[in-house]
N, C-alpha and C. Protein backbone atom coordinates (compact mmCIF):
# COMPACT_ATOMS: atom_id res chain seq x y z
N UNK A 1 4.37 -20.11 -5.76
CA UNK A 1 3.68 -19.60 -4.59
C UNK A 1 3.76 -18.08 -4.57
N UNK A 2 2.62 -17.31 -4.00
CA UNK A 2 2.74 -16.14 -4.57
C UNK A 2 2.86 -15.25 -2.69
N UNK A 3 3.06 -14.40 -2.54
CA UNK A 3 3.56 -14.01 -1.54
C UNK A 3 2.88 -11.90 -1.39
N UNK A 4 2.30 -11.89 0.10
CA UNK A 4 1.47 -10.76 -0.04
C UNK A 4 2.85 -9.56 0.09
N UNK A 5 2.83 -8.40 -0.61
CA UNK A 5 3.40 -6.72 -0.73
C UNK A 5 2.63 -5.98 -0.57
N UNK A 6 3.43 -5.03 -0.60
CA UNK A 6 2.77 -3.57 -0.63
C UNK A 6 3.51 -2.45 -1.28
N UNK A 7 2.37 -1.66 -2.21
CA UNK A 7 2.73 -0.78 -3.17
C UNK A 7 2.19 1.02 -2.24
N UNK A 8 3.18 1.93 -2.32
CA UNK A 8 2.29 2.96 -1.37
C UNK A 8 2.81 3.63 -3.09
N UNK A 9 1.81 4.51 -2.63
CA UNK A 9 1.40 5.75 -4.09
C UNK A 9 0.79 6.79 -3.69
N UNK A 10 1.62 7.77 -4.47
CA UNK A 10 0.82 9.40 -3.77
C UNK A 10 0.20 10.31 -4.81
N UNK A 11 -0.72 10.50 -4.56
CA UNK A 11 -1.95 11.04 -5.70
C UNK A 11 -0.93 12.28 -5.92
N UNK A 12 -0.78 12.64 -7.82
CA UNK A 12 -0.13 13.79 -7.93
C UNK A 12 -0.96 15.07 -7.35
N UNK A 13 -2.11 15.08 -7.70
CA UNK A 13 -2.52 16.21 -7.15
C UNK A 13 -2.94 16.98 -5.58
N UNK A 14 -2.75 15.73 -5.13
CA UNK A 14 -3.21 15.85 -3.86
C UNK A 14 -2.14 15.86 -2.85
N UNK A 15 -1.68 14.81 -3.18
CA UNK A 15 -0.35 14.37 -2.63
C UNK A 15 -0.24 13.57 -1.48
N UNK A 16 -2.20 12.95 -1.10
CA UNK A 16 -2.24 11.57 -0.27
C UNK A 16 -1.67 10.59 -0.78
N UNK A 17 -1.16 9.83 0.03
CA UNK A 17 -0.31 8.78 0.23
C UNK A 17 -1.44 7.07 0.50
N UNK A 18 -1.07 6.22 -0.40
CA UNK A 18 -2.01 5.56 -0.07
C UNK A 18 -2.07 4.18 -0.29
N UNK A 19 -1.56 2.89 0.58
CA UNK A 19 -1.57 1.54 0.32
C UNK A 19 -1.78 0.78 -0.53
N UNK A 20 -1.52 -0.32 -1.05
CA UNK A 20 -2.00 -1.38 -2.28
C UNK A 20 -1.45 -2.39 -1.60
N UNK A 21 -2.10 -3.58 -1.39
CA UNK A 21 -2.03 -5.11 -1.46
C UNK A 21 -1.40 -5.44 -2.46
N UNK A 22 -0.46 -5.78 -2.90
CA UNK A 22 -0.19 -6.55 -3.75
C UNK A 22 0.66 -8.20 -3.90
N UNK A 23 0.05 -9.20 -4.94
CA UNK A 23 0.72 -10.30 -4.76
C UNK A 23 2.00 -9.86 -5.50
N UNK A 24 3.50 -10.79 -4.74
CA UNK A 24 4.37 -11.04 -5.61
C UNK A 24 4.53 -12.62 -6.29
N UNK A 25 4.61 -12.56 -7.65
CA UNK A 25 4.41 -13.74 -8.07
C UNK A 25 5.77 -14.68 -8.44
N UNK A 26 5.77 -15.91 -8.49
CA UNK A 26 6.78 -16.23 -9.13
C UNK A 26 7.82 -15.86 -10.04
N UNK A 27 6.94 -15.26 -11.12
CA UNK A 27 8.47 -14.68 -11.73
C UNK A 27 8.74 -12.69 -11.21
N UNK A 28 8.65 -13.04 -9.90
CA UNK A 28 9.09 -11.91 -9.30
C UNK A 28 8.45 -10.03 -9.94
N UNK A 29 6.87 -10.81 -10.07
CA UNK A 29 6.51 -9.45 -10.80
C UNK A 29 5.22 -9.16 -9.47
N UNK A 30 4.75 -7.85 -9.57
CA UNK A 30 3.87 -7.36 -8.64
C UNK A 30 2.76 -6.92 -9.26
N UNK A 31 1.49 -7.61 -8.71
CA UNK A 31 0.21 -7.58 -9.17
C UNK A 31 -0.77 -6.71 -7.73
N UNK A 32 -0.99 -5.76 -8.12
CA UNK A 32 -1.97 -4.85 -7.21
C UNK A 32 -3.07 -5.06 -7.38
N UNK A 33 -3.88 -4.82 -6.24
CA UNK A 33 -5.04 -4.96 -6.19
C UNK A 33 -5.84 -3.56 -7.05
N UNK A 34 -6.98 -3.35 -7.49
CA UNK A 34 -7.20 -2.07 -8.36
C UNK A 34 -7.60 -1.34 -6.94
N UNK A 35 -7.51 -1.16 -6.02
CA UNK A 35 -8.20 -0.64 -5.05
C UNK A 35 -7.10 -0.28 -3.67
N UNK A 36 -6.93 0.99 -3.15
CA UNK A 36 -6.11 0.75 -2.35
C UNK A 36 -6.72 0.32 -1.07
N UNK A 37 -6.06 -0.10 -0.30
CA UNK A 37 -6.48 -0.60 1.12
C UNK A 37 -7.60 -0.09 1.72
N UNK A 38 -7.34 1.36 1.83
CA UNK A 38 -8.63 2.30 2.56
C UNK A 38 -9.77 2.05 1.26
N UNK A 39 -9.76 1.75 0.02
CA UNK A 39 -10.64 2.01 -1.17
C UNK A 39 -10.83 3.07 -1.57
N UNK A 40 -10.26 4.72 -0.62
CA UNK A 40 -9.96 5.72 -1.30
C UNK A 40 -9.63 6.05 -3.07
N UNK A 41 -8.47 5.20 -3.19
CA UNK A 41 -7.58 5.37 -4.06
C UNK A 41 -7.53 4.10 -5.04
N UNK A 42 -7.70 4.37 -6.58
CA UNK A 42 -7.57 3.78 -7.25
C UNK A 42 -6.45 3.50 -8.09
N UNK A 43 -5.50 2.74 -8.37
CA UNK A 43 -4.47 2.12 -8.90
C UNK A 43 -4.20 2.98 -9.99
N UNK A 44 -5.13 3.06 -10.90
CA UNK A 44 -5.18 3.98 -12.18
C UNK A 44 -5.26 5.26 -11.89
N UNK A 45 -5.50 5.89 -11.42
CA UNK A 45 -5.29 7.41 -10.97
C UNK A 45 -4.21 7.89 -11.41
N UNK A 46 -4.25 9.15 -11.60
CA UNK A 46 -3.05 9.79 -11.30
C UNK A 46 -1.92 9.67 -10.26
N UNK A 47 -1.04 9.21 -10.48
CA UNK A 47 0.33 8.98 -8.75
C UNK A 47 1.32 8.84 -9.27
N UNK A 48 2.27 9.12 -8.37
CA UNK A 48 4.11 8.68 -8.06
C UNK A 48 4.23 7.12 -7.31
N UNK A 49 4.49 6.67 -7.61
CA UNK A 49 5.08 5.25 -7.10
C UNK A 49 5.92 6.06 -6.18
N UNK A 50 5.51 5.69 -4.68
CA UNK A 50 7.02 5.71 -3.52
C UNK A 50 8.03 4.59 -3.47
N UNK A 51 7.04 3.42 -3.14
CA UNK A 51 7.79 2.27 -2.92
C UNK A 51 6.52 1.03 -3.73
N UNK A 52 7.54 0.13 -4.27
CA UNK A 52 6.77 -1.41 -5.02
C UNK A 52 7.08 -2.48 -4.44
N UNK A 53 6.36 -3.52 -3.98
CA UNK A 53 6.61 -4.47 -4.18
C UNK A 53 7.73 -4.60 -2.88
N UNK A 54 7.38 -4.44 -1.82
CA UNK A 54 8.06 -4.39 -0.54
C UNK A 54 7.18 -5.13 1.01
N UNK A 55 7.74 -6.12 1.44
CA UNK A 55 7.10 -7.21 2.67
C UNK A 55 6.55 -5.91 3.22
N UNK A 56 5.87 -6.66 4.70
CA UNK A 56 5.01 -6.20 5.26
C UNK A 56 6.48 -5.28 6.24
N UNK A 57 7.04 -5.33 7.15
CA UNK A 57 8.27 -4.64 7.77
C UNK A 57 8.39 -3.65 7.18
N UNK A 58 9.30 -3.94 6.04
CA UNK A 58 9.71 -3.28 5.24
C UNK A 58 8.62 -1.89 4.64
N UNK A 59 7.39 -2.21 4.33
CA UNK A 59 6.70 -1.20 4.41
C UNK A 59 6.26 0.26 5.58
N UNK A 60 6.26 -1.15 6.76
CA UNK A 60 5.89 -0.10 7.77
C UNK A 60 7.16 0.57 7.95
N UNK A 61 8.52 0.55 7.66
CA UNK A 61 9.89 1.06 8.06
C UNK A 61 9.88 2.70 7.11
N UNK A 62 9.07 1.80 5.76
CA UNK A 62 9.21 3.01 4.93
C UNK A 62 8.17 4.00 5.16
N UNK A 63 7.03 3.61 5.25
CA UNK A 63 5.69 4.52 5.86
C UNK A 63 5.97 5.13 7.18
N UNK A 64 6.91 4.84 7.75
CA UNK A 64 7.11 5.81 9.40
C UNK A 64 8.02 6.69 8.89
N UNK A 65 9.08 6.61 8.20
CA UNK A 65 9.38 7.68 7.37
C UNK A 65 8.91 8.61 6.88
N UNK A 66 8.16 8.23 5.86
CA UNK A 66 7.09 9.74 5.11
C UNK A 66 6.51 10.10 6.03
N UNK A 67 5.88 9.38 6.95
CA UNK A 67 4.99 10.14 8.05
C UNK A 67 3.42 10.41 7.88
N UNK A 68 2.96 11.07 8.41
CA UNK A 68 1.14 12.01 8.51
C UNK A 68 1.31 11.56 6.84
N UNK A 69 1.61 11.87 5.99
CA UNK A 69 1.18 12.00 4.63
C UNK A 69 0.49 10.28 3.93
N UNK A 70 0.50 9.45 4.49
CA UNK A 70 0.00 8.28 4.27
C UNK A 70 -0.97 8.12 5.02
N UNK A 71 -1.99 7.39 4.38
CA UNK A 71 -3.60 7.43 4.92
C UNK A 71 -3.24 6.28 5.99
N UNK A 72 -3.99 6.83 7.23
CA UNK A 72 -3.87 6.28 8.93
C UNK A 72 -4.48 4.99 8.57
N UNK A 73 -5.70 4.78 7.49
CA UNK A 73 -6.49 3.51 7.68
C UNK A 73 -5.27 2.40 6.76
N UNK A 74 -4.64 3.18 6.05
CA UNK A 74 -3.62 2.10 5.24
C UNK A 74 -2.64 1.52 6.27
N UNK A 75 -2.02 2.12 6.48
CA UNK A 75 -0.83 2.09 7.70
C UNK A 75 -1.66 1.23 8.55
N UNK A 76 -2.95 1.39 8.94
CA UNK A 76 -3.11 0.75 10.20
C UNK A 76 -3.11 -0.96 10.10
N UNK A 77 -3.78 -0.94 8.66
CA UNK A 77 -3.48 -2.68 7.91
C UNK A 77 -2.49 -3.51 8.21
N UNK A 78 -1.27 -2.59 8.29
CA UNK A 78 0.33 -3.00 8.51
C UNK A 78 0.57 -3.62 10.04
N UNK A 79 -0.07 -2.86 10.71
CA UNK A 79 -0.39 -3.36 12.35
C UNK A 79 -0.93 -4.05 12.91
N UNK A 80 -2.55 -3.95 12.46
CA UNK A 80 -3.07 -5.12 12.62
C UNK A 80 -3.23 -6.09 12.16
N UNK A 81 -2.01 -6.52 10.82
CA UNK A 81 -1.90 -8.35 10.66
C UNK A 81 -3.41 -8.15 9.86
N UNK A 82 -3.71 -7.01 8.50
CA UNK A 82 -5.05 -7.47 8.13
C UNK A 82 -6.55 -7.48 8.51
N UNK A 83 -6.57 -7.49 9.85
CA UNK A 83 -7.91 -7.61 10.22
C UNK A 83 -8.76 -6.05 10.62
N UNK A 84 -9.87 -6.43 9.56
CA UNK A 84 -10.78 -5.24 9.84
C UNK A 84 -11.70 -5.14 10.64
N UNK A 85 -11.08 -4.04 12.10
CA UNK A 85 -12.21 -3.92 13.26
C UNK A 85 -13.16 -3.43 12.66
N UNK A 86 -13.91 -2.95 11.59
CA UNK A 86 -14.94 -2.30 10.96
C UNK A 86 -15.98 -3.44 10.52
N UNK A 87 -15.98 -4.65 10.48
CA UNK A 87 -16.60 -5.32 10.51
C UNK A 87 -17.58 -6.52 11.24
């Protein structure tokens, strides 16, 4: 059974901060989506790994930390349980 994470990553050059979905799978490995949450940011890009492969809590604990520097539409995913008022 595979279980939803989250990967945050900060563009080297820029230094936005920026969500990934990711499944964790059975043998405890983390599969990202190529796309970050906002669709800003692509997986392959240039970035620093902040945090891998961390529940939904646990993310938002670490994202109120860094602060402003993580994209508002990523973070906001974390709050609203997924659902996009944009649609």
């Amino acid at each position: 059974m595979s279980q939803n994470v989250y990967i945050l990553r900060a563009h080297e050059d820029s230094g936005e901060m920026h969500l990934f979905l990711a499944l964790k799978t059975q043998e405890d490995e983390c599969r990202s989506q190529q796309k970050s949450i906002c669709g800003k940011m692509d997986i392959e890009e240039d970035s620093i790994t902040i945090f891998s492969c961390q529940p939904e809590n646990s993310a938002r604990k670490q994202c109120a930390k860094v602060g402003k520097q993580v994209c508002s539409k990523c973070v906001s995913y974390l709050y609203n349980n997924g659902i996009d008022f944009e649609k």
